[in-house]
N, C-alpha and C. Protein backbone atom coordinates (compact mmCIF):
# COMPACT_ATOMS: atom_id res chain seq x y z
N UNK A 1 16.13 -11.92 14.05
CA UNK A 1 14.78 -11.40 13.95
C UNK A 1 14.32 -11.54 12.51
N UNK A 2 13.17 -11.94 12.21
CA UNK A 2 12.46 -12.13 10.89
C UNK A 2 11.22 -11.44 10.92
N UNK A 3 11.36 -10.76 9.63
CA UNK A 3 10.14 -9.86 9.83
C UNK A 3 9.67 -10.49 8.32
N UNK A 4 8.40 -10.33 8.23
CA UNK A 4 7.44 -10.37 6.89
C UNK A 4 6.29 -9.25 7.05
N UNK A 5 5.84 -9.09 5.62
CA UNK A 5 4.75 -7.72 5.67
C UNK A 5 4.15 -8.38 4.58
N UNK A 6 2.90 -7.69 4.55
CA UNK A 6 1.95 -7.44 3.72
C UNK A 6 0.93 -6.29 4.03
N UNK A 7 0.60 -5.89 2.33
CA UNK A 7 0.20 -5.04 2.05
C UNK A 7 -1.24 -5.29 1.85
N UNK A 8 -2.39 -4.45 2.73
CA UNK A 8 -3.66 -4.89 3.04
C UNK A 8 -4.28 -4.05 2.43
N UNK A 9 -5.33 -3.92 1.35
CA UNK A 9 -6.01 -2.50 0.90
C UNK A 9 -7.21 -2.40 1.37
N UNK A 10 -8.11 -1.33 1.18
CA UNK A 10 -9.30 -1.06 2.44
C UNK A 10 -9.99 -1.79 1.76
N UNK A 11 -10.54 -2.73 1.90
CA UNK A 11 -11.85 -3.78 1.57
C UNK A 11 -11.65 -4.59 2.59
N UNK A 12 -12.91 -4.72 3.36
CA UNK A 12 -12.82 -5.79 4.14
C UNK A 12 -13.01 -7.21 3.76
N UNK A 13 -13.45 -7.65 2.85
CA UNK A 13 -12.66 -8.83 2.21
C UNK A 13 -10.89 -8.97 1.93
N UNK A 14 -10.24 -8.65 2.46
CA UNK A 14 -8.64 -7.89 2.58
C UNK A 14 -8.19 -8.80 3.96
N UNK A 15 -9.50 -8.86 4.70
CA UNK A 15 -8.74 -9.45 6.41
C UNK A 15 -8.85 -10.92 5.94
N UNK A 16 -9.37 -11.55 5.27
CA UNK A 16 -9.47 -13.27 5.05
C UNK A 16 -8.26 -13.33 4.11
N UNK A 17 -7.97 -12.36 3.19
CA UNK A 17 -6.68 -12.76 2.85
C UNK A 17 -5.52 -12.40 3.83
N UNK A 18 -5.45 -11.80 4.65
CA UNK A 18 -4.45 -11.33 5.37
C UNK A 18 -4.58 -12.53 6.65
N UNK A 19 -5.64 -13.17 6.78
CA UNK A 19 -5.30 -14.54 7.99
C UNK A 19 -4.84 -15.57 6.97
N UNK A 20 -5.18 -15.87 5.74
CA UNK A 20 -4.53 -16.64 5.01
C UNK A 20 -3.10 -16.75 4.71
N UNK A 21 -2.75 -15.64 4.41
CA UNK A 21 -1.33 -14.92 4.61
C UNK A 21 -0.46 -15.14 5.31
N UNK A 22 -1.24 -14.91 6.77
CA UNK A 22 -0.59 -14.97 8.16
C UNK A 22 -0.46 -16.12 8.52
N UNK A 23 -1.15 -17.46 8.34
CA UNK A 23 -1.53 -18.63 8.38
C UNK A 23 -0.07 -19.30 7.92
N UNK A 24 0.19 -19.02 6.48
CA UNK A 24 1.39 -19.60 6.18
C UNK A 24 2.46 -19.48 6.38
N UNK A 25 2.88 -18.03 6.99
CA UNK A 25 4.10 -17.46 7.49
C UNK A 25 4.17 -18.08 8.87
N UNK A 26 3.22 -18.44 9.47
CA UNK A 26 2.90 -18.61 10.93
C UNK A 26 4.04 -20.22 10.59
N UNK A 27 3.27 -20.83 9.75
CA UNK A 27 3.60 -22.09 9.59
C UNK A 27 5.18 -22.01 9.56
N UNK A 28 5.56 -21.19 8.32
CA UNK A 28 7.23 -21.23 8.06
C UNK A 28 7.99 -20.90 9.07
N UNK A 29 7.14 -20.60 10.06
CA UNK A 29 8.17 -19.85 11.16
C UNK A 29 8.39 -21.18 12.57
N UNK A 30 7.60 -22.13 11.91
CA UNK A 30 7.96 -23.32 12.77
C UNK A 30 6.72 -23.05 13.75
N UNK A 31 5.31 -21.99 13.90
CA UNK A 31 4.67 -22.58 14.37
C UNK A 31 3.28 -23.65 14.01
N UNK A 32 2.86 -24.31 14.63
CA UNK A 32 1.92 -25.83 13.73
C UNK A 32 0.60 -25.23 13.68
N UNK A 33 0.00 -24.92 12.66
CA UNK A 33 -1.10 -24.59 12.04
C UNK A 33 -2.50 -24.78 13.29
N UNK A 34 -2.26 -26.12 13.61
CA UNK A 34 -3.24 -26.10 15.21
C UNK A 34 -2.52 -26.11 16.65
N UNK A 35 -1.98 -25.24 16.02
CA UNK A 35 -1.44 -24.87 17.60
C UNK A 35 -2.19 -23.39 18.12
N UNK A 36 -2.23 -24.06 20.10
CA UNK A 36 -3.40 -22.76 20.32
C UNK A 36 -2.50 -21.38 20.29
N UNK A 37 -1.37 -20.97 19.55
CA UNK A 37 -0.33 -20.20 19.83
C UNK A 37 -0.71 -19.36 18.46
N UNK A 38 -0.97 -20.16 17.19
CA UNK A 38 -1.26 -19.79 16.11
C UNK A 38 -2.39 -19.44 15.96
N UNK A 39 -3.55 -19.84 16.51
CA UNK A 39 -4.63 -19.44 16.71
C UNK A 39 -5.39 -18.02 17.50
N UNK A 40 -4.49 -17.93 18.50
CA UNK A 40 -4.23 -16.98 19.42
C UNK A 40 -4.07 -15.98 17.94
N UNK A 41 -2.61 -15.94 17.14
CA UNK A 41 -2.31 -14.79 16.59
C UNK A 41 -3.12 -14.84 15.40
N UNK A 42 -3.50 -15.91 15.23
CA UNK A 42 -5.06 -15.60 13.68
C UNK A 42 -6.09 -14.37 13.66
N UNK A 43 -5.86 -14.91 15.73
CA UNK A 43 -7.27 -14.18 16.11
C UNK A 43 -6.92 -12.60 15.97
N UNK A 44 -5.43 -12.37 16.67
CA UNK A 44 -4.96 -10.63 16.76
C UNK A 44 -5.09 -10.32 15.47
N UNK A 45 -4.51 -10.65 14.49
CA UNK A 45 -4.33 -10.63 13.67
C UNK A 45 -5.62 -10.01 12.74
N UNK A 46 -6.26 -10.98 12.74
CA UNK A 46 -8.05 -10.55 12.51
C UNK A 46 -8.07 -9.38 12.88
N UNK A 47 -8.42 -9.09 14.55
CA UNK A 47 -8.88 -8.23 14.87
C UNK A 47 -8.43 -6.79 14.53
N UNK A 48 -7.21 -6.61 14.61
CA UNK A 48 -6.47 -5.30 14.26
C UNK A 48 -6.32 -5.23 12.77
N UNK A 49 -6.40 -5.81 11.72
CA UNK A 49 -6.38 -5.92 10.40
C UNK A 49 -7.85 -4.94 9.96
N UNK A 50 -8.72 -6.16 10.60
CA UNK A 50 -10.22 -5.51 10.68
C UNK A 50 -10.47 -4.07 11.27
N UNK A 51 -9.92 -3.85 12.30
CA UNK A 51 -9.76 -2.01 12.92
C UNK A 51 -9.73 -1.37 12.02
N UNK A 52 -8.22 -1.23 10.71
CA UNK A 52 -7.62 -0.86 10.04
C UNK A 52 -8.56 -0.40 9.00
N UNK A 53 -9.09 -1.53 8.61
CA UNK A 53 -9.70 -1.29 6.77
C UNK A 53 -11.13 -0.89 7.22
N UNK A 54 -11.69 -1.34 8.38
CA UNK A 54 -13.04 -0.91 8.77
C UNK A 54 -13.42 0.67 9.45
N UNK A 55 -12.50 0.67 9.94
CA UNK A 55 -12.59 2.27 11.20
C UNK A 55 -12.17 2.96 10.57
N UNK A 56 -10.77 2.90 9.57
CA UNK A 56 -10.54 3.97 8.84
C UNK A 56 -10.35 4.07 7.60
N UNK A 57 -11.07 2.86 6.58
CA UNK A 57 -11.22 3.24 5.38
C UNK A 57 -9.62 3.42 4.55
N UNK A 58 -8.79 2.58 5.18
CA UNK A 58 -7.49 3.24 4.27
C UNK A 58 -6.93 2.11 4.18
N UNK A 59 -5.73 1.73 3.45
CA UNK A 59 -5.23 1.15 3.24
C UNK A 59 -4.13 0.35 4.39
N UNK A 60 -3.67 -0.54 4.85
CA UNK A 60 -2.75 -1.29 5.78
C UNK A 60 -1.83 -1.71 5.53
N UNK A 61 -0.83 -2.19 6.36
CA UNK A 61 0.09 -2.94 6.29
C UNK A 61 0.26 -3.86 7.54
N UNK A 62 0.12 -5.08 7.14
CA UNK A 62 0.44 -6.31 8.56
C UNK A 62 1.61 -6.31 8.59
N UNK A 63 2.69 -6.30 9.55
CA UNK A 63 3.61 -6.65 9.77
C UNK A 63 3.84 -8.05 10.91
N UNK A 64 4.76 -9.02 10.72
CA UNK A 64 4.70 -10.36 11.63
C UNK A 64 6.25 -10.02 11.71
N UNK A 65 6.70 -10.11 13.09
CA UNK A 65 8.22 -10.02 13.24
C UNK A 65 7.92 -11.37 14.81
N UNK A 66 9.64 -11.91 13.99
CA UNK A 66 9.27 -13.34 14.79
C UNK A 66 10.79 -13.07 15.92
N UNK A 67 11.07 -13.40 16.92
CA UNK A 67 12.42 -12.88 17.61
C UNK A 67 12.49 -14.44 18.75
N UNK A 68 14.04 -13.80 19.32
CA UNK A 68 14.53 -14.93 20.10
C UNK A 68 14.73 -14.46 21.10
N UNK A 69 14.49 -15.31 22.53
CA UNK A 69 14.83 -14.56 23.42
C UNK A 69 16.14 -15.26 24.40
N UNK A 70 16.73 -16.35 23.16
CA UNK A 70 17.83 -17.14 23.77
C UNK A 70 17.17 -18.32 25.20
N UNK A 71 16.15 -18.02 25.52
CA UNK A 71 15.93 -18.26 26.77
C UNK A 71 15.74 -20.34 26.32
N UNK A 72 16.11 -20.88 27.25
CA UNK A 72 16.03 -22.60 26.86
C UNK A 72 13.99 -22.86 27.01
N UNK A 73 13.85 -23.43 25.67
CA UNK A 73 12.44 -23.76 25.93
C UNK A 73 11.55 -22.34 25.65
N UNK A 74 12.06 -21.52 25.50
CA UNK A 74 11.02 -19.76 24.96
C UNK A 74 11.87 -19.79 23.43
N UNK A 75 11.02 -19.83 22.33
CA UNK A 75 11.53 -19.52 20.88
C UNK A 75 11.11 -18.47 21.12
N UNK A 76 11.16 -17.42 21.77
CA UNK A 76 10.76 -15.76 21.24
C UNK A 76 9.65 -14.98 21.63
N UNK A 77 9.13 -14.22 20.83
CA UNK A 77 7.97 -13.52 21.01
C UNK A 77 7.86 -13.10 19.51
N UNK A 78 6.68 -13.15 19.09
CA UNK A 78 5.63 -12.77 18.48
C UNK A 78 5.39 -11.50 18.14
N UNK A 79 5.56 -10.58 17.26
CA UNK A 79 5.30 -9.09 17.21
C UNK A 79 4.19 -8.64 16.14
N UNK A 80 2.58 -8.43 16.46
CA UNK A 80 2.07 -8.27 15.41
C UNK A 80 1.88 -6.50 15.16
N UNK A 81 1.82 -6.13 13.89
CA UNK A 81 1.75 -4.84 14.01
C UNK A 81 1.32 -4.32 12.60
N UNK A 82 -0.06 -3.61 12.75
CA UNK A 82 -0.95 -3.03 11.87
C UNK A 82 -0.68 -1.44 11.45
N UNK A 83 -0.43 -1.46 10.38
CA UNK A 83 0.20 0.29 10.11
C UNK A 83 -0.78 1.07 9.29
N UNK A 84 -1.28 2.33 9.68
CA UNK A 84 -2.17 2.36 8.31
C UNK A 84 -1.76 3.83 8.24
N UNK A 85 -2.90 4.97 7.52
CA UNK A 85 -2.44 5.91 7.12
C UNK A 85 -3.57 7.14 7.82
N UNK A 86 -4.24 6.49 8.89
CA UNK A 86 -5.61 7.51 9.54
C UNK A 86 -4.80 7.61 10.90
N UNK A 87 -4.67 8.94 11.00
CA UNK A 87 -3.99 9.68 12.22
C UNK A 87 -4.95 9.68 13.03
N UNK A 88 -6.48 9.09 13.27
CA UNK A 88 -7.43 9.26 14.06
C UNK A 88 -7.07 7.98 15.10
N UNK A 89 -6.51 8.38 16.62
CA UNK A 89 -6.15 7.11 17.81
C UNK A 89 -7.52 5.91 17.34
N UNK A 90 -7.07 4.92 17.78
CA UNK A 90 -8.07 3.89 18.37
C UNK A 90 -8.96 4.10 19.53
N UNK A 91 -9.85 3.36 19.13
CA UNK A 91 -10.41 3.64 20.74
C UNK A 91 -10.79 2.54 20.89
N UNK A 92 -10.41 2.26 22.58
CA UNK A 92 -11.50 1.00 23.19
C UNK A 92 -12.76 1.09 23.38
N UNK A 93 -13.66 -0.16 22.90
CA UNK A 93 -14.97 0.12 23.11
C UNK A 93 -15.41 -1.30 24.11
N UNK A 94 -16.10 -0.94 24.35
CA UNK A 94 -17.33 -1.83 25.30
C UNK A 94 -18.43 -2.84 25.07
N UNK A 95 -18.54 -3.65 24.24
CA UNK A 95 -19.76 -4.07 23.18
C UNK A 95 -20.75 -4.42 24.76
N UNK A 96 -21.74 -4.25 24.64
CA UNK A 96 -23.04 -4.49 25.53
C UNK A 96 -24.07 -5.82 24.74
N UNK A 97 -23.96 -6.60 25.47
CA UNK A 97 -24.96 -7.46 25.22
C UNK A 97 -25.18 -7.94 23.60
N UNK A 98 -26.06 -7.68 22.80
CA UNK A 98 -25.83 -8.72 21.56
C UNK A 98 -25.17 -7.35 20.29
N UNK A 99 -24.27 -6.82 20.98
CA UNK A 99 -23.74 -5.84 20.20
C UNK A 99 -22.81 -6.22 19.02
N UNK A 100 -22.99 -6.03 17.75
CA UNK A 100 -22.24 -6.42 16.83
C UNK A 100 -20.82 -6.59 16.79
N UNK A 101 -20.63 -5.43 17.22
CA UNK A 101 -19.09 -4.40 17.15
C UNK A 101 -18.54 -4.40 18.78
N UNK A 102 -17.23 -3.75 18.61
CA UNK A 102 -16.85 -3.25 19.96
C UNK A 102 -16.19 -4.28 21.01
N UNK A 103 -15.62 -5.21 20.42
CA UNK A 103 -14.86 -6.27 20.95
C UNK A 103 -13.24 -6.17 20.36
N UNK A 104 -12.64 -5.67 19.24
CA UNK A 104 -11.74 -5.79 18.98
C UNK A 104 -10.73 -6.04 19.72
N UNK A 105 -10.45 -4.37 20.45
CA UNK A 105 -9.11 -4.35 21.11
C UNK A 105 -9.37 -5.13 22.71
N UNK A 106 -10.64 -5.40 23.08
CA UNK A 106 -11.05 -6.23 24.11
C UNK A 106 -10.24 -6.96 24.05
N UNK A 107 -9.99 -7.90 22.84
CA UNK A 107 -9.87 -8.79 22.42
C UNK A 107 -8.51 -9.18 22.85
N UNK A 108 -7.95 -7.95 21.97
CA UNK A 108 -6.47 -7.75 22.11
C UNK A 108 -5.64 -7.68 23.49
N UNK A 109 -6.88 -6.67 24.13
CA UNK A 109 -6.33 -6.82 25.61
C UNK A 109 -6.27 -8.22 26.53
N UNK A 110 -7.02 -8.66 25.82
CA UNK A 110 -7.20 -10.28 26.50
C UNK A 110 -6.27 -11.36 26.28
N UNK A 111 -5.89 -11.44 25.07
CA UNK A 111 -4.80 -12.26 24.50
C UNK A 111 -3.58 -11.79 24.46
N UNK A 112 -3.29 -11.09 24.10
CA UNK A 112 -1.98 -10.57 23.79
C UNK A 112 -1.11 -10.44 25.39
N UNK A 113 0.12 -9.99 25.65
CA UNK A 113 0.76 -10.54 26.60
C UNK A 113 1.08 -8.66 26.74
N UNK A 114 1.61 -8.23 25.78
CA UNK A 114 1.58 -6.64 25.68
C UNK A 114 1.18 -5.51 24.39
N UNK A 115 0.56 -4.75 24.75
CA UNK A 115 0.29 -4.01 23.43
C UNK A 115 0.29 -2.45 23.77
N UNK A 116 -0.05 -2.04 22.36
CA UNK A 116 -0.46 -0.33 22.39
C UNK A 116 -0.20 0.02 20.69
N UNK A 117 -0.13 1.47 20.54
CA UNK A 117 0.11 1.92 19.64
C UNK A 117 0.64 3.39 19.69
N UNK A 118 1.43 3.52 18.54
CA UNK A 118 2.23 4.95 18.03
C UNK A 118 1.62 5.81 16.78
N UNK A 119 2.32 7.08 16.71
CA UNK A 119 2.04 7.68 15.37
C UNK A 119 3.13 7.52 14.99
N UNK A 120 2.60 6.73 13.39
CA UNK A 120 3.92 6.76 12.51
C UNK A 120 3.75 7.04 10.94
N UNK A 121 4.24 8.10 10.88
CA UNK A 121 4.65 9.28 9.86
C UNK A 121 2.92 9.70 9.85
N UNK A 122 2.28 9.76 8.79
CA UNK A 122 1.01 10.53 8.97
C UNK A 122 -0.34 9.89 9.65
N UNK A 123 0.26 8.62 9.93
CA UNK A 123 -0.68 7.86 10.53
C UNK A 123 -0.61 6.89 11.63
N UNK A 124 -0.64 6.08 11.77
CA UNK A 124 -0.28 5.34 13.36
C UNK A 124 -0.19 3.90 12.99
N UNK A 125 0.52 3.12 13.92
CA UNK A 125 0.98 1.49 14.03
C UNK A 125 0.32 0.94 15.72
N UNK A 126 -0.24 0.42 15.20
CA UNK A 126 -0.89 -0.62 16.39
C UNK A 126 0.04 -1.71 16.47
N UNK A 127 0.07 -1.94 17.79
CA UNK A 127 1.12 -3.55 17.36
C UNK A 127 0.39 -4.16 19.61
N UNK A 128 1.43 -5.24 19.09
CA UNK A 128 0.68 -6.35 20.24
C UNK A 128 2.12 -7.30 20.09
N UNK A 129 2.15 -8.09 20.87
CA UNK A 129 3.16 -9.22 21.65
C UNK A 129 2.53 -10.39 21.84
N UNK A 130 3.39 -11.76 21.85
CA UNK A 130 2.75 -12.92 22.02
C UNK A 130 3.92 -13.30 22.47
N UNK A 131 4.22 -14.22 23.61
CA UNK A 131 5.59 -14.56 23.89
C UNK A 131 5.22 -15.95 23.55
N UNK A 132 5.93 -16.87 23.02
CA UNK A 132 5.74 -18.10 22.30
C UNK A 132 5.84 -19.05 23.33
N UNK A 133 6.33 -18.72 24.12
CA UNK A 133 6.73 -20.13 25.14
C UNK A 133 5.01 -20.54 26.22
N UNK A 134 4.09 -19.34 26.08
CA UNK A 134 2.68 -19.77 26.77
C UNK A 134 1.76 -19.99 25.69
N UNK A 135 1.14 -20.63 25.57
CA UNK A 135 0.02 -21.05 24.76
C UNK A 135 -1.47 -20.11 25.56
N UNK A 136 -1.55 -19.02 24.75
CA UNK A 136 -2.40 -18.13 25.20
C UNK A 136 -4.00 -18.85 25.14
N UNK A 137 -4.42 -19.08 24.31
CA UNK A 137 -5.67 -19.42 24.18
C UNK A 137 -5.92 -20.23 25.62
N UNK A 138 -5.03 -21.14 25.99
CA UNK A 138 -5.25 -22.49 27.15
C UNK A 138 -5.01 -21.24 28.06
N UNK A 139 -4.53 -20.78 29.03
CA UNK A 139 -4.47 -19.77 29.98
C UNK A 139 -5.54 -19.00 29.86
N UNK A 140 -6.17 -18.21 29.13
CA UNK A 140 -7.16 -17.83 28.98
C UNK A 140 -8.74 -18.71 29.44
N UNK A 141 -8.72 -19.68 29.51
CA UNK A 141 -9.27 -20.75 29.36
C UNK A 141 -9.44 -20.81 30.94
N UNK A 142 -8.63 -21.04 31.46
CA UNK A 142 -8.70 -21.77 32.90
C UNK A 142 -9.57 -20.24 34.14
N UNK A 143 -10.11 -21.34 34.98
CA UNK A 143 -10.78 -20.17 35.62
C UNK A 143 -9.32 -19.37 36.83
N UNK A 144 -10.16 -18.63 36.64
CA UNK A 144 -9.42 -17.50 37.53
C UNK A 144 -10.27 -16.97 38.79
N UNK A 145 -9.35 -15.81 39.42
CA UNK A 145 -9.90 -14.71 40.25
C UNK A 145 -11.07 -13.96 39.80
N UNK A 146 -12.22 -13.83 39.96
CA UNK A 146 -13.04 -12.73 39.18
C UNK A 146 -12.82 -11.61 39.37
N UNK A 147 -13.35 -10.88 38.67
CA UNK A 147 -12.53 -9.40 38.12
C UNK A 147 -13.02 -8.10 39.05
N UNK A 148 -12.72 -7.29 39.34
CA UNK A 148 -13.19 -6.72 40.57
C UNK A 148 -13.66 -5.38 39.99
N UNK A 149 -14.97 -4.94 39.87
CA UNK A 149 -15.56 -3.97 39.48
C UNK A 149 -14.79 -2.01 39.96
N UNK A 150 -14.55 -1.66 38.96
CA UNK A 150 -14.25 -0.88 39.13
C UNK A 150 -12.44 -0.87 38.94
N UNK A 151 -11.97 -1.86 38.48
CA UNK A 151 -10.48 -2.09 38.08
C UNK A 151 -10.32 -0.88 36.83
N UNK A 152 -9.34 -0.25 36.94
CA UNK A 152 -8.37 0.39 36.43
C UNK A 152 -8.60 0.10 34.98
N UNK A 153 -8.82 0.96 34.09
CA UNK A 153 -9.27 0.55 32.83
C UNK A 153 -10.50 0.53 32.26
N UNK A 154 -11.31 0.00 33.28
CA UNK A 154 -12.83 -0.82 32.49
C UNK A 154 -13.99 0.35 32.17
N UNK A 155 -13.92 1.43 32.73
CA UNK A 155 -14.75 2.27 32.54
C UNK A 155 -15.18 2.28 31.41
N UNK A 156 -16.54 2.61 30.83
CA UNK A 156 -17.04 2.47 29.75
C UNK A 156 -16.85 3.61 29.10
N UNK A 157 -16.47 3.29 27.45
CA UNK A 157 -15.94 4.28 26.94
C UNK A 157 -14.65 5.07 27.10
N UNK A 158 -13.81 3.76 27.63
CA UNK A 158 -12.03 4.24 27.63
C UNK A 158 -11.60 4.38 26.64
N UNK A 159 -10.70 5.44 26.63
CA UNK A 159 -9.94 5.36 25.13
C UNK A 159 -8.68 4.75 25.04
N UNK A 160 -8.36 4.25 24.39
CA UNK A 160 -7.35 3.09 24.03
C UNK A 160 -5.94 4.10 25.00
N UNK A 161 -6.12 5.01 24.73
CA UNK A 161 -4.70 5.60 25.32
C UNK A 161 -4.77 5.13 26.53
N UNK A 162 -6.09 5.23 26.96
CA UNK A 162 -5.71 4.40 29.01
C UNK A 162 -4.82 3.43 28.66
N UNK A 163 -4.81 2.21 28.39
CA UNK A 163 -4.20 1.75 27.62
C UNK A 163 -2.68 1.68 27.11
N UNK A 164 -2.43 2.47 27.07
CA UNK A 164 -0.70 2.87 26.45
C UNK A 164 -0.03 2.90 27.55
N UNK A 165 -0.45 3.15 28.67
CA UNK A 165 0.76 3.61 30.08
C UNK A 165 0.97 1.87 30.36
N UNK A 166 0.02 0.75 30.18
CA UNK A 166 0.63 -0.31 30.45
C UNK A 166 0.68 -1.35 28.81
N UNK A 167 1.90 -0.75 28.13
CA UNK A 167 1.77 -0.98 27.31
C UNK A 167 3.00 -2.11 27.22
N UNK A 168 4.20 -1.97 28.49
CA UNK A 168 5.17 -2.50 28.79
C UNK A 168 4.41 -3.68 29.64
N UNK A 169 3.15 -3.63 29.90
CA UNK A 169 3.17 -4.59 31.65
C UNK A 169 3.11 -6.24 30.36
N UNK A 170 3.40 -6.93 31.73
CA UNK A 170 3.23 -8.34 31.06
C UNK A 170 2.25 -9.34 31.70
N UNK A 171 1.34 -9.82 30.86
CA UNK A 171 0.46 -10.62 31.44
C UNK A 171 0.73 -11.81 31.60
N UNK A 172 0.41 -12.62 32.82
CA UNK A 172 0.80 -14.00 33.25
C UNK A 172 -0.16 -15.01 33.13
């Protein structure tokens, strides 16, 4: 397991250095700069960085932990995880129509394979999963089943804790 960190301070000019950051570690870790795998985690990466220094004004820490899962053809999974020092939960939001904001953890829920978050020591760690062997962005991509109104979750104005009970599930 390989872990790397960095230390993010509250300015949101802080998240372009922290995809820059992430960009090169991504690379050392053997994944290819245009790959939709790296892109995928630019994007988490962004998004929860941005949560951090924007929602609560404090200081961060990115963490990238890279793992193996032995499996032939799967190099691992992906562990991204945002630490900061505001004990105030996340919340999921809903963006409506040409709404600025309110896509983040959407986001997260969309890409990422598993996520959630903890309290840790006076403040809390967000983190998310990428299993390396699917190229998230392309799956995302392809059409699907449409989504059936009233699914488990979507209510407007959920709070991220809905959220946490499938924090184990895995998306296919």
């Amino acid at each position: 397991m390989l872990q790397v960190q960095l230390e993010v301070g509250p300015d949101p000019a802080e998240v372009g250095r922290a995809r820059r950051w992430a960009r090169s570690r991504l690379v050392g870790s053997g994944i290819g700069d245009d790959e939709p795998l790296a892109e995928t985690l630019i994007l988490l990466i962004s998004e929860l960085v941005t949560n951090a220094v924007v929602h609560t004004g404090c200081p961060a820490v990115l963490r990238m932990l890279f793992g193996s899962t032995g499996a032939p053809g799967n190099a691992g999974t992906v562990r991204v995880e945002v630490a900061d020092t505001s004990c105030r939960p996340p919340q999921q939001r809903h963006a409506q129509g040409e709404d600025t904001g309110g896509r983040g953890l959407e986001l997260v829920d969309g890409l990422a394979d598993r996520w959630g978050w903890q309290p840790e020591g006076a403040g809390k760690r967000i983190w998310c999963e990428v299993d390396r062997g699917i190229p998230l962005i392309q799956v995302q991509l392809q059409p699907g089943p449409p989504e059936r109104e009233g699914a488990e979750g979507c209510g407007a104005g959920a709070a991220y804790e809905a959220h946490e009970a499938h924090a184990g599930s895995h998306r296919a």
